[in-house]
Protein backbone atom coordinates (compact mmCIF):
# COMPACT_ATOMS: atom_id res chain seq x y z
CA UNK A 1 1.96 2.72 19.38
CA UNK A 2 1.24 -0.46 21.50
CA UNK A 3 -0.57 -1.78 18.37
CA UNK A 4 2.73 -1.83 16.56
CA UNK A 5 2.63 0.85 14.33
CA UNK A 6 5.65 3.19 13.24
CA UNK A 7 5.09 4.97 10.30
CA UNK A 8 1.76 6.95 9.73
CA UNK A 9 0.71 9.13 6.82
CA UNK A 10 0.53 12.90 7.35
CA UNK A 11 -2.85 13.81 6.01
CA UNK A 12 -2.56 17.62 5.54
CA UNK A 13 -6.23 17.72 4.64
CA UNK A 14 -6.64 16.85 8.21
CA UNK A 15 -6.00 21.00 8.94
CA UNK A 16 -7.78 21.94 5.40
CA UNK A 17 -10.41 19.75 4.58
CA UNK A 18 -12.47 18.95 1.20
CA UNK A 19 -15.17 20.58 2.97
CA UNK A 20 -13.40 24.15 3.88
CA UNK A 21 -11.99 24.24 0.85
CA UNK A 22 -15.14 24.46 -0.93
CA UNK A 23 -16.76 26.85 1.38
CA UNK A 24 -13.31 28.77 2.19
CA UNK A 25 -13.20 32.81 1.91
CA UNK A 26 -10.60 35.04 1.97
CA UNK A 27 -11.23 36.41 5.72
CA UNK A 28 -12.64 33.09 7.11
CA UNK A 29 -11.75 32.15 10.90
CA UNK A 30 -12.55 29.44 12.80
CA UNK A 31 -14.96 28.67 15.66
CA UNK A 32 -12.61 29.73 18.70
CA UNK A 33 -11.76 33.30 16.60
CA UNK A 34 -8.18 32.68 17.11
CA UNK A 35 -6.77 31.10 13.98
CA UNK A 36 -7.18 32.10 10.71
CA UNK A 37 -7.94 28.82 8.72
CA UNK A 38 -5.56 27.12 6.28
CA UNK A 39 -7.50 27.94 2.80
CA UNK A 40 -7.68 31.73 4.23
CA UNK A 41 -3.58 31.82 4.58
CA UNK A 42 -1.63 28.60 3.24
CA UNK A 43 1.68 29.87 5.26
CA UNK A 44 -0.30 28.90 8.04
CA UNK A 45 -0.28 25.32 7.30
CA UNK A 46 2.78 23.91 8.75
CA UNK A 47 1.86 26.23 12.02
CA UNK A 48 -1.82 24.10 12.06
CA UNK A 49 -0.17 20.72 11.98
CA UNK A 50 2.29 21.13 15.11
CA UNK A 51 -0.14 19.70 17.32
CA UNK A 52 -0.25 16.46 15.05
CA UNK A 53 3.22 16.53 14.85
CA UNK A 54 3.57 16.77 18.57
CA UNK A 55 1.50 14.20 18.78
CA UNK A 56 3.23 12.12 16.67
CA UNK A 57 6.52 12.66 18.42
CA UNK A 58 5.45 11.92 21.49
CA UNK A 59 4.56 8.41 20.59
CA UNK A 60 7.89 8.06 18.61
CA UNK A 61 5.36 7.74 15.01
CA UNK A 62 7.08 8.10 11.79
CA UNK A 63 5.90 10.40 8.85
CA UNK A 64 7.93 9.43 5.90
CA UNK A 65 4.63 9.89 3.53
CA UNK A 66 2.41 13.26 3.64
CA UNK A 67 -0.88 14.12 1.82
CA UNK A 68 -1.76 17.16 0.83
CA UNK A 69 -5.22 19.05 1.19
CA UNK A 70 -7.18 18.03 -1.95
CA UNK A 71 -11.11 18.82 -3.10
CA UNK A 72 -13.57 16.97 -3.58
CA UNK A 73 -14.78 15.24 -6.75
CA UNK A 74 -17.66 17.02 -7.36
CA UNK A 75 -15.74 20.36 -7.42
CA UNK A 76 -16.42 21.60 -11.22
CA UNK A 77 -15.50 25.75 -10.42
CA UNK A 78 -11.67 26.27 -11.66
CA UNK A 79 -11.29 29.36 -9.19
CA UNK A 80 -10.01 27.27 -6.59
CA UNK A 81 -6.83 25.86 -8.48
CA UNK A 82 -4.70 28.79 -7.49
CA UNK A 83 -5.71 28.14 -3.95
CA UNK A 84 -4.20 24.28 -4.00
CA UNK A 85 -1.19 25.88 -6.06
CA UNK A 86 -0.42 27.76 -2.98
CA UNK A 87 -1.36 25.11 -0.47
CA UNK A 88 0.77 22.12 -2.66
CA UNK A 89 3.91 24.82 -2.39
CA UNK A 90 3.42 24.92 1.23
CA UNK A 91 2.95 21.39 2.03
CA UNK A 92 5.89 20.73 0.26
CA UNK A 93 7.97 23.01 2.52
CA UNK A 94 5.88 21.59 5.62
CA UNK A 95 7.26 18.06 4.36
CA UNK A 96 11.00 18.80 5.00
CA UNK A 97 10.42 19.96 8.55
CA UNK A 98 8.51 17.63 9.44
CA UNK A 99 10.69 14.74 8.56
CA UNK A 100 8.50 13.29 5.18
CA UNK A 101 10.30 11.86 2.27
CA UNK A 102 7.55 12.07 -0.18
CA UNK A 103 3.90 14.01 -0.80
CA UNK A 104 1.38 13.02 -2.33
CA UNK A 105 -0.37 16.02 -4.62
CA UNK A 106 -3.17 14.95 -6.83
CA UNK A 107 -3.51 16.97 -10.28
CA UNK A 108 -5.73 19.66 -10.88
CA UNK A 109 -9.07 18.63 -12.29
CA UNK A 110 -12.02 21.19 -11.13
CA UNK A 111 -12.39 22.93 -14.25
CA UNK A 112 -10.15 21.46 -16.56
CA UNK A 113 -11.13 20.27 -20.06
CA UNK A 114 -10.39 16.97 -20.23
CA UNK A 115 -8.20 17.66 -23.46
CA UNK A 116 -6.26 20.55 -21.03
CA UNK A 117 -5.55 18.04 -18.39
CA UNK A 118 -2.16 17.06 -19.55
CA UNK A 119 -0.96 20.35 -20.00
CA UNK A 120 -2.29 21.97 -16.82
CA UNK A 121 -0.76 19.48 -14.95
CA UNK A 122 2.39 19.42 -16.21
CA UNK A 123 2.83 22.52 -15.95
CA UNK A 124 1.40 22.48 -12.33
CA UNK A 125 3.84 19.75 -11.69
CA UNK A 126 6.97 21.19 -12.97
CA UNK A 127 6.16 24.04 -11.13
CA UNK A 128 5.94 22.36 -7.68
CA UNK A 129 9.13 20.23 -8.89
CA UNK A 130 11.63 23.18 -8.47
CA UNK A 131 9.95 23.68 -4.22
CA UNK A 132 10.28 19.79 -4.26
CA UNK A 133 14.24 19.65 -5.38
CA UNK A 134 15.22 22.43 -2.91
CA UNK A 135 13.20 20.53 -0.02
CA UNK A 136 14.45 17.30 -1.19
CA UNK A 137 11.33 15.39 -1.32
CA UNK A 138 9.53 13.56 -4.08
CA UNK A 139 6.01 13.80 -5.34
CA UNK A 140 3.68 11.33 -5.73
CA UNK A 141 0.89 11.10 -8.29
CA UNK A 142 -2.22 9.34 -7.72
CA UNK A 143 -4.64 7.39 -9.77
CA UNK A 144 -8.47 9.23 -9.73
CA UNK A 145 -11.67 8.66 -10.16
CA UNK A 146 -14.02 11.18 -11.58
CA UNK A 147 -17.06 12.74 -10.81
CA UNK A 148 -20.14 12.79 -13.45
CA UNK A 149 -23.70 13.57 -12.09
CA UNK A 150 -23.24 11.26 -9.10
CA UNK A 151 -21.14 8.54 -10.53
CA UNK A 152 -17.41 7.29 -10.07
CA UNK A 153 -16.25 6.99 -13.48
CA UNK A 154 -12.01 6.42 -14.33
CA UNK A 155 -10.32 9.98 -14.07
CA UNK A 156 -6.22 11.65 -14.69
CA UNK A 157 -4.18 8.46 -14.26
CA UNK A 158 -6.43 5.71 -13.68
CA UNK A 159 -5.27 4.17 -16.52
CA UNK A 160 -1.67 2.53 -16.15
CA UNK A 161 -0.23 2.98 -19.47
CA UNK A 162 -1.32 7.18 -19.15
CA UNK A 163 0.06 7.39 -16.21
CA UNK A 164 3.46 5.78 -16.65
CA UNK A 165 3.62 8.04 -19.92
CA UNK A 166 3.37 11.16 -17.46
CA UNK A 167 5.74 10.17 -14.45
CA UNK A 168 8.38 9.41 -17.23
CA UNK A 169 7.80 12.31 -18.92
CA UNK A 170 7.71 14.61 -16.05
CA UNK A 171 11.06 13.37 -15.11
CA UNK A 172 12.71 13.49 -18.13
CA UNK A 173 11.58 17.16 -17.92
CA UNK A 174 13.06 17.59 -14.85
CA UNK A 175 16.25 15.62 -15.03
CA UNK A 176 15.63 13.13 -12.56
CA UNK A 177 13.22 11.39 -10.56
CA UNK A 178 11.35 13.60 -8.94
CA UNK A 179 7.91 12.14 -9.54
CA UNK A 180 6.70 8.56 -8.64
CA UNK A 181 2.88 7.32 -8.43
CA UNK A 182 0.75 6.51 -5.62
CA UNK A 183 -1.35 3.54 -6.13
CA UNK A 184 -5.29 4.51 -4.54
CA UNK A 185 -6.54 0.44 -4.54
CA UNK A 186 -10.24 1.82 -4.06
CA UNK A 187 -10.19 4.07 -7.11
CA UNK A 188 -8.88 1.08 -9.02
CA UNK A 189 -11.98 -0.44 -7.42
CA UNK A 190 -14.14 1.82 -8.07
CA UNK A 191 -13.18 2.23 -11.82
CA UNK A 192 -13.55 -1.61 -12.11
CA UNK A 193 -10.04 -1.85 -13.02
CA UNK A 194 -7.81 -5.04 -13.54
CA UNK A 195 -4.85 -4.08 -10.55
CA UNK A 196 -2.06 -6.55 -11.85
CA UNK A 197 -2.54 -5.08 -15.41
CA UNK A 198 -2.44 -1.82 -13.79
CA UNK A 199 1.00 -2.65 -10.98
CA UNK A 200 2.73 -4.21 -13.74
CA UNK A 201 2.80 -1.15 -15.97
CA UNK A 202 3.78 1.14 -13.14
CA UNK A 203 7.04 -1.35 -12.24
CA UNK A 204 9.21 0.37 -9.99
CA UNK A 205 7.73 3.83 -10.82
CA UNK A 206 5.14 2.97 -7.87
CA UNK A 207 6.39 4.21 -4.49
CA UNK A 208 3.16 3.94 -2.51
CA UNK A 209 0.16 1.64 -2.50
CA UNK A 210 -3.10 2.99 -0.47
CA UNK A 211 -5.14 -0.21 0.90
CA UNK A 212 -8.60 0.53 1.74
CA UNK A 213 -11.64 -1.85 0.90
CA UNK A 214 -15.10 -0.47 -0.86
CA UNK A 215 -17.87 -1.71 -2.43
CA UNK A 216 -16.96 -0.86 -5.78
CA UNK A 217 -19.99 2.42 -5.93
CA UNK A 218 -19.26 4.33 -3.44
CA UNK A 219 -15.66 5.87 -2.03
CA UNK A 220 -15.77 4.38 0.96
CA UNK A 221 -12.13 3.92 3.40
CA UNK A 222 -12.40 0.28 4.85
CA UNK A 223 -10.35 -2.09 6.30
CA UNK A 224 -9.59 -4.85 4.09
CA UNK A 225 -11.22 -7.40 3.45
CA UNK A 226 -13.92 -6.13 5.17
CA UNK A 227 -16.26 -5.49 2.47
CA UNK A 228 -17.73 -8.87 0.98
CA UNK A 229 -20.37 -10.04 -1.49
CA UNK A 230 -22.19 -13.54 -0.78
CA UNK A 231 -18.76 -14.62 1.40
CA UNK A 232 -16.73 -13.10 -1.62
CA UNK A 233 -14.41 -10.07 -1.04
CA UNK A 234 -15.19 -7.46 -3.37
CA UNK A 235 -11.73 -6.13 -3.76
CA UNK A 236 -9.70 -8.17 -5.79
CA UNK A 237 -6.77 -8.61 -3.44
CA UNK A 238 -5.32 -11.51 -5.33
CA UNK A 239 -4.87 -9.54 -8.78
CA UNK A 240 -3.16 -6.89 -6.36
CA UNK A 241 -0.60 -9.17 -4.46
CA UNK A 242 -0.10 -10.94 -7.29
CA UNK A 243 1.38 -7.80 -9.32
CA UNK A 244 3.24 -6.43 -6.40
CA UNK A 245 4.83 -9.42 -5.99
CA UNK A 246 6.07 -10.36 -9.74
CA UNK A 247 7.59 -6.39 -9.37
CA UNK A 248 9.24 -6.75 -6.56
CA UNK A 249 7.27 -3.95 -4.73
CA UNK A 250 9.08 -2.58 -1.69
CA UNK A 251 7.55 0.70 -1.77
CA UNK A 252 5.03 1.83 1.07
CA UNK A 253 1.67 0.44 2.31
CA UNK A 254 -0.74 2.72 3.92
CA UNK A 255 -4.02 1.42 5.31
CA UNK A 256 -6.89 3.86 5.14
CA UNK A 257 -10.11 2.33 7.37
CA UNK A 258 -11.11 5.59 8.40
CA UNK A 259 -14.69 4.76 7.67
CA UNK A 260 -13.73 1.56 9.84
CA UNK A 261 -12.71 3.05 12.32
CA UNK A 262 -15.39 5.68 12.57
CA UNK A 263 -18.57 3.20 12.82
CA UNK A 264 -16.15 1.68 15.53
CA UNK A 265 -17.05 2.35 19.49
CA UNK A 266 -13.92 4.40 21.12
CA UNK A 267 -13.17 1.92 23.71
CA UNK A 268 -13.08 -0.88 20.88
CA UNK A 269 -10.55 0.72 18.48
CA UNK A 270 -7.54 -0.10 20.33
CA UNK A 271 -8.31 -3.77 19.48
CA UNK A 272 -9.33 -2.49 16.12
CA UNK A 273 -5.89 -1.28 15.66
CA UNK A 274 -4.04 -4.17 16.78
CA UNK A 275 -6.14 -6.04 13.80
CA UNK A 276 -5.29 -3.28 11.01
CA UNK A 277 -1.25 -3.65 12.07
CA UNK A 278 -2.15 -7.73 11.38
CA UNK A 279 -4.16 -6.67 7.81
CA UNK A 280 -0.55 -5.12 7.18
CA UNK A 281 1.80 -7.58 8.05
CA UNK A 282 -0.15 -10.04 6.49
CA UNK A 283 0.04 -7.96 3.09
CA UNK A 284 3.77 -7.53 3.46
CA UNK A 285 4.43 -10.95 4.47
CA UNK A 286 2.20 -11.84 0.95
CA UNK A 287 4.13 -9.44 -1.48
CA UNK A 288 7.80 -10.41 -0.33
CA UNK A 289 7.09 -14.63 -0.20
CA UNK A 290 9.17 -13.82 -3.23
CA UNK A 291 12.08 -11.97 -1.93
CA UNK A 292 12.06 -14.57 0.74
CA UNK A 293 12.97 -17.14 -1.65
CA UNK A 294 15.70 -15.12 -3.21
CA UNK A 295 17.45 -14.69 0.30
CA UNK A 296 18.79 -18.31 0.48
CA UNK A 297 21.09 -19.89 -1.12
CA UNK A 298 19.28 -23.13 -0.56
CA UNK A 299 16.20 -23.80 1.11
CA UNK A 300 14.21 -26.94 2.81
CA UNK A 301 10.75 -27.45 3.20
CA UNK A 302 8.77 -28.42 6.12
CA UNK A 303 5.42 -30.60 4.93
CA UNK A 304 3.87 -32.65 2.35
CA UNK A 305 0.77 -31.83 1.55
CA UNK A 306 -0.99 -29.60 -0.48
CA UNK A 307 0.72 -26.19 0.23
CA UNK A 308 3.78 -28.72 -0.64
CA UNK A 309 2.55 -29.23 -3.80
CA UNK A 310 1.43 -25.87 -4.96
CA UNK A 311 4.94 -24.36 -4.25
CA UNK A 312 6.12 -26.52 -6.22
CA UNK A 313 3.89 -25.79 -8.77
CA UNK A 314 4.82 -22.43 -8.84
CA UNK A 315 8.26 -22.12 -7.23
CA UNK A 316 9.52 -25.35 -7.42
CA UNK A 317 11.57 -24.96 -10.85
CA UNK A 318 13.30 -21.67 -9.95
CA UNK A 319 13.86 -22.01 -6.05
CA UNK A 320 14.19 -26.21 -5.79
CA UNK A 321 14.24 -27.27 -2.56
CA UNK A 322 16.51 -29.95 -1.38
CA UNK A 323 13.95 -31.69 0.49
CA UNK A 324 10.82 -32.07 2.23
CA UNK A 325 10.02 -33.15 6.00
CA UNK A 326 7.03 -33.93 7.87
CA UNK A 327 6.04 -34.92 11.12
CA UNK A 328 4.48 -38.05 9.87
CA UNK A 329 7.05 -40.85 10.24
CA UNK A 330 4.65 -43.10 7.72
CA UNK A 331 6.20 -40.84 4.50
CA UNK A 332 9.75 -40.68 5.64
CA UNK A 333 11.58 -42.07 2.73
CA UNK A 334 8.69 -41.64 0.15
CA UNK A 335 8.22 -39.20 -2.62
CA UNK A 336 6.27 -36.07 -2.66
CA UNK A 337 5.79 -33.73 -5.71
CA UNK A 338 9.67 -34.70 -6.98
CA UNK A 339 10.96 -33.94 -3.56
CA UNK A 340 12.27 -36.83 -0.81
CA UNK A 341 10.45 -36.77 2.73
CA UNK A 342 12.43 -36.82 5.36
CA UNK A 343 12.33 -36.49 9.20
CA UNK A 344 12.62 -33.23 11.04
CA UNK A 345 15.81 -34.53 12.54
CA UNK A 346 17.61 -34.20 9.12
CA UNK A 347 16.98 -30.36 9.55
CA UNK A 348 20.02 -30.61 11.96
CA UNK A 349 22.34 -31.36 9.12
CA UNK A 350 21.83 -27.91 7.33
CA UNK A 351 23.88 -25.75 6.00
CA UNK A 352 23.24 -21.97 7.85
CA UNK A 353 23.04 -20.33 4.80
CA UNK A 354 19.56 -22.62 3.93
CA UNK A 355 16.03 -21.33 4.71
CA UNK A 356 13.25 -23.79 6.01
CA UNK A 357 9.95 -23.00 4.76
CA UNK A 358 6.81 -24.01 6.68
CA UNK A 359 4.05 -25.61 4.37
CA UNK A 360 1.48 -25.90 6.60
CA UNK A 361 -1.36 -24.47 8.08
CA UNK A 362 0.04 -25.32 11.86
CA UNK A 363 3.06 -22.32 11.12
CA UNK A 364 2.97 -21.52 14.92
CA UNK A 365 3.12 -25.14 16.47
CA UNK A 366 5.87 -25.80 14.03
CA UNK A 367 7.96 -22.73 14.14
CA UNK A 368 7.80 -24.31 17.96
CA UNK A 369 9.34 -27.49 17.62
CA UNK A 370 12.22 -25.84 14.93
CA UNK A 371 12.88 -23.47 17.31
CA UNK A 372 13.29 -25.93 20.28
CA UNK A 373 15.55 -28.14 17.67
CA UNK A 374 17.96 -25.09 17.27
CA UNK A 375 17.06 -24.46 13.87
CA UNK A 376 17.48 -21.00 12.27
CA UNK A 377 16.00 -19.30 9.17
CA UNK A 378 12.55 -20.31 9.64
CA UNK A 379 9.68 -18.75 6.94
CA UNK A 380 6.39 -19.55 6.88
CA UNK A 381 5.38 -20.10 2.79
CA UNK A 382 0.96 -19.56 1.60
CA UNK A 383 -0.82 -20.13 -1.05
CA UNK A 384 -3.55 -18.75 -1.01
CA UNK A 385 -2.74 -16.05 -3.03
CA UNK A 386 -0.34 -17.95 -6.21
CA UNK A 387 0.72 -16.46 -8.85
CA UNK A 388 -1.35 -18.94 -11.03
CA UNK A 389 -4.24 -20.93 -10.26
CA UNK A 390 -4.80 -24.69 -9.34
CA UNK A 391 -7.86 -26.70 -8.71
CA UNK A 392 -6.20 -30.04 -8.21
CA UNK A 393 -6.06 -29.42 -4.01
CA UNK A 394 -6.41 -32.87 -2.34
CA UNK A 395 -8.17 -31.17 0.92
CA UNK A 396 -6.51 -29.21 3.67
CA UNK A 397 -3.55 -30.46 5.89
C-alpha cells in the first residue's frame, strides 16, 4: 500500500462477526439470498474470505497472522462452543491456503465455570493442535478480559504467570511448540495491568503484540497514543516498550485503530494511514534501540547533551562508546559524561564495522551532513522511553 504497509492481519471475524454469531441459526442466509452465512456452514469460511484475499493480493499485502471469528464478552449461553469448535478447525485449514503462519483462537469462556476453564480449554486446544500440526501453523493465545454485569474485569490469561503456565504446558502436551501468546495491550489496559510485569513473564513465549489505545473502561480500538488524560496518555506505553525491549521482542506488531479509523472522513484516511505506518515504525524503532547496540562492534556518538548523557546512564557501561562529537567547535577537546568531544571530522577515521549514533533531537539535519561526509552506519538513539528513570535533564538540545 502507498502508506507503506506489507503485512496485515486476517480478521476472519470480518466474514463471521460477534454479532452473527450470537444471532446465527442453522438455515440463516444473508441479505442478497445467495450465500449461506459462515456460522450456518463453517466449510464455507475460506470460500467467504477470497474476496479479501483477492484483495490483498492485488496490492501485494502480506497475511502472516490470522484471527479467528470470536464472541462477544457478554456471551454467557455455552451452546455456541461447538459452533467456534467447528469454525477454529476451519480457520485453521483457511490459514495454510492463504499463506498465514500463525492464528490467533481465543479460549472458550461462554459458559464455562471459572474452575472448568483450564480443562475445557485444554482440551479445546489440544484438539485444534493435531489440525494445526498437519497445516503447519501455530496458535496463538490471547490475554482476556471478562464480562460481569457491564464491567471489564481480568479474564483466561490476563494474568502473566497463568498464562505462561498454560502455553508451556500445552506444549509439553503436544511435543513441541505449537502454542505461543498474543499480547491484546488494551485488555492489559483495561484490566489495569502492569505490561512489563506482564512481557517479562511471557519472554520469548510472546509471538504477537496487538497495539490499540483505550481509555481504560471501555474496549475501544484506537490509534496510539491517541487517547490522553489532562496531556497524559492513558496507555502506559513506556512500561510496554520497556519490557519488549529488555526481552528482545522480535515477534509481530499489529495496530488495531479501527475505531480510529471509523470516526475518520473517507477521503482523510489515506493520510490517516500514512500516520498509523509512522505509530509503527516508531514502536519498532523503540523496542530494537537495543538490538541496535548489539550490532556493532564499536560504536560513536554524535552530541553532547542531554540524550548524551542519559545513554550513558543507561547504556554507557555495557555498549561504551569511543567518543562523542558535536557540531559545536567550543567543546571539542572537553569532557562529556566520561566520553571525549570531538569534531565530526574524526568520524572519517572509523573503523566500518562502528555504528554512529545520533543524540539529538535534529536526527534528520544530521543524518544529512554524515551522509554528505561519506559516513555509514548511521542510528538515530531516544530517550524518551529508558529503561530507568532520570530527573537530572539540563533542558533540551
Amino acid at each position: 500500500m502507498k502508506s507503506g504497509f506489507h503485512d496485515v492481519m486476517l480478521d476472519m471475524s470480518m466474514v463471521c462477526s460477534p454479532n452473527e454469531l450470537k444471532f446465527s441459526v442453522k438455515t440463516g442466509i444473508n441479505k442478497n439470498n445467495k450465500k449461506i452465512r459462515v456460522s450456518s456452514n463453517p466449510l464455507e469460511l475460506y470460500n467467504s474470505l477470497i474476496p479479501m484475499l483477492d484483495q490483498c493480493s492485488q496490492v501485494k499485502l502480506n497475511k502472516t497472522i490470522a484471527y479467528a471469528p470470536y464472541l462477544e464478552r457478554s456471551s454467557k449461553d455455552e451452546c455456541y462452543n461447538q459452533l467456534l469448535i467447528r469454525l477454529a478447525e476451519e480457520s485453521i485449514k483457511a490459514c495454510k491456503r492463504a499463506g498465514s503462519q500463525s492464528i490467533i483462537i481465543r479460549p472458550l469462556f461462554s459458559g464455562v465455570k471459572q474452575e472448568n476453564e483450564w480443562l475445557e480449554n485444554k482440551n479445546y486446544y489440544l484438539h485444534l493442535s493435531r489440525i494445526a500440526r498437519e497445516h503447519n501453523v501455530m496458535i496463538l493465545l490471547e490475554n482476556q478480559c471478562r464480562d460481569l454485569n457491564g464491567h471489564l474485569i481480568r479474564g483466561i490469561c490476563s494474568d502473566g504467570k497463568t498464562a505462561v503456565q498454560w502455553i508451556d504446558r500445552l506444549n509439553e502436551e503436544v511435543g513441541e511448540e505449537r502454542f505461543g501468546f498474543c499480547m491484546d495491550v488494551g485488555v492489559c489496559n483495561l484490566c489495569g495491568q502492569n505490561m512489563y510485569d506482564f512481557v517479562l513473564s511471557l519472554g520469548n513465549r510472546l509471538k504477537a503484540v496487538i497495539l490499540r489505545d483505550c481509555d481504560g473502561h471501555s474496549e475501544n480500538a484506537l490509534l496510539p497514543f491517541t487517547c490522553v488524560n489532562k496531556a497524559q496518555p492513558v496507555t502506559d506505553w513506556l512500561s510496554l516498550i520497556r519490557g519488549l525491549r529488555e526481552t528482545g521482542f522480535d515477534g509481530s506488531l499489529i495496530l488495531n485503530f479501527s475505531d480510529t479509523a471509523s470516526s475518520f472522513s473517507p477521503i482523510l484516511r489515506p493520510e490517516l494511514m500514512k500516520l498509523a505506518m509512522s505509530v509503527a515504525n516508531y514502536f519498532k524503532w523503540q523496542i530494537e534501540i537495543e538490538n541496535m547496540l548489539k550490532k556493532y562492534q564499536s560504536i560513536v556518538l554524535f552530541g553532547a547533551g542531554n540524550m548524551c548523557r542519559n545513554f550513558m546512564k543507561c547504556y554507557g557501561e555495557e555498549h561504551p562508546p569511543l567518543f562523542t562529537c558535536d557540531n559545536n567547535s567550543n567543546i571539542w577537546g572537553t569532557e562529556f559524561c566520561g566520553l571525549e568531544v570531538k569534531s565530526p571530522d574524526s568520524l572519517l577515521e572509523l573503523p566500518d564495522d562502528c555504528g554512529v549514533f545520533i543524540c539529538n533531537v535534529y536526527y534528520r539535519e544530521i543524518e544529512k551532513q554524515l551522509l554528505d561526509m561519506g559516513i555509514e552506519n548511521i542510528e538515530f538513539f531516544n530517550d524518551e522511553y529508558m529503561p530507568s528513570y532520570f530527573f537530572d535533564r539540563l533542558g533540551d538540545k
